[in-house]
Protein backbone atom coordinates (compact mmCIF):
# COMPACT_ATOMS: atom_id res chain seq x y z
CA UNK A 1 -0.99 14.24 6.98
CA UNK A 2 -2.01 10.55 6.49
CA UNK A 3 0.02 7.67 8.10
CA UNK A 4 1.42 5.77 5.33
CA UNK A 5 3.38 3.01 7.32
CA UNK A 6 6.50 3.48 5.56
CA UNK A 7 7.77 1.79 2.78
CA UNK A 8 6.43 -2.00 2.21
CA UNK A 9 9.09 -3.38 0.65
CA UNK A 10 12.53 -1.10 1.09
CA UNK A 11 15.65 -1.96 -0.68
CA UNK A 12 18.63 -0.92 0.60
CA UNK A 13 20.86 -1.49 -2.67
CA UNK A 14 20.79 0.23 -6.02
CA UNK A 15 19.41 -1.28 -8.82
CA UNK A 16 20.72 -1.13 -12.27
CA UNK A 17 18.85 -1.85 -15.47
CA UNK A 18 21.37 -0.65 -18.41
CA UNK A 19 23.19 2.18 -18.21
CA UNK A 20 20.60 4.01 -15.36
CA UNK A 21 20.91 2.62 -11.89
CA UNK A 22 17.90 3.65 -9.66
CA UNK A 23 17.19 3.31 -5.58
CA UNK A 24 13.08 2.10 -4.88
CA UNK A 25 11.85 2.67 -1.54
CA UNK A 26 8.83 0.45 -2.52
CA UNK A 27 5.22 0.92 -2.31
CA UNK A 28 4.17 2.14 1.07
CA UNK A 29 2.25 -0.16 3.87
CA UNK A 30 -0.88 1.86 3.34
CA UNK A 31 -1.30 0.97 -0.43
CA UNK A 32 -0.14 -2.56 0.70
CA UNK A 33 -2.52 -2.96 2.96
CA UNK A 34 -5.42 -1.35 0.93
CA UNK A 35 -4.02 -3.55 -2.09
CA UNK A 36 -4.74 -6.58 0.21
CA UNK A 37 -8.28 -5.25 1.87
CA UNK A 38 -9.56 -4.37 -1.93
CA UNK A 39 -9.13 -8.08 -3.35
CA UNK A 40 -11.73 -9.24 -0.93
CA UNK A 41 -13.95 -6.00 -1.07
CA UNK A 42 -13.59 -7.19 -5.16
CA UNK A 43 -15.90 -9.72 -4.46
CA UNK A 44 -18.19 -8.16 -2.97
CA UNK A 45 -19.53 -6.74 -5.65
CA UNK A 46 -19.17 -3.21 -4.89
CA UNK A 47 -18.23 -0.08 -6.95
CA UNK A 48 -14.84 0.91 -8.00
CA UNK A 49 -14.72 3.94 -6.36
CA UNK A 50 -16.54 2.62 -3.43
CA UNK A 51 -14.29 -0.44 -2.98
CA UNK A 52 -11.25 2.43 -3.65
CA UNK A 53 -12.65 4.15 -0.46
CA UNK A 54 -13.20 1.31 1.74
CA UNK A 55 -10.21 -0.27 0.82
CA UNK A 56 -8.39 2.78 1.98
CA UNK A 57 -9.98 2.69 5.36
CA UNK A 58 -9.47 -0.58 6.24
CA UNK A 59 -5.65 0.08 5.64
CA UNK A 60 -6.18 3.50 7.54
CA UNK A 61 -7.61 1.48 10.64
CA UNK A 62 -4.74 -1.42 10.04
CA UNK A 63 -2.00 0.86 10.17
CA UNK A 64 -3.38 2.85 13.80
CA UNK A 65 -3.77 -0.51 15.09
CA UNK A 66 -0.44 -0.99 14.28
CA UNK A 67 0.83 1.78 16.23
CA UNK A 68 -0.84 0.18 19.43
């Protein structure tokens, strides 16, 4: 199973938009951190998939040095 770091940006109150009221854990730290990693990998140059991949990674390796 991969480390996902959690939630990024946890709420700890509901939400409600209209009649619905709905709880968001947030994206997790992994796609925040890839999110982050793939705007400079943009520039590059790279491929999508490619920058996809390494974007990944670089959050992979962020979040075990995390755990240090």
């Amino acid at each position: 199973m991969i480390n996902d770091g959690g939630p990024a940006f946890p709420t700890d109150s509901e939400h409600q938009s209209g009649p619905h009221t709905w709880h968001s854990a947030g994206m997790t730290l992994r796609d925040y951190f890839a999110a982050k990693a793939m705007q400079a990998l943009a520039r590059s140059g790279n491929y999508f998939d490619a920058t996809a991949r390494q974007a990944y990674m670089i959050a992979d390796a962020m979040l075990r040095e995390r755990e240090k």
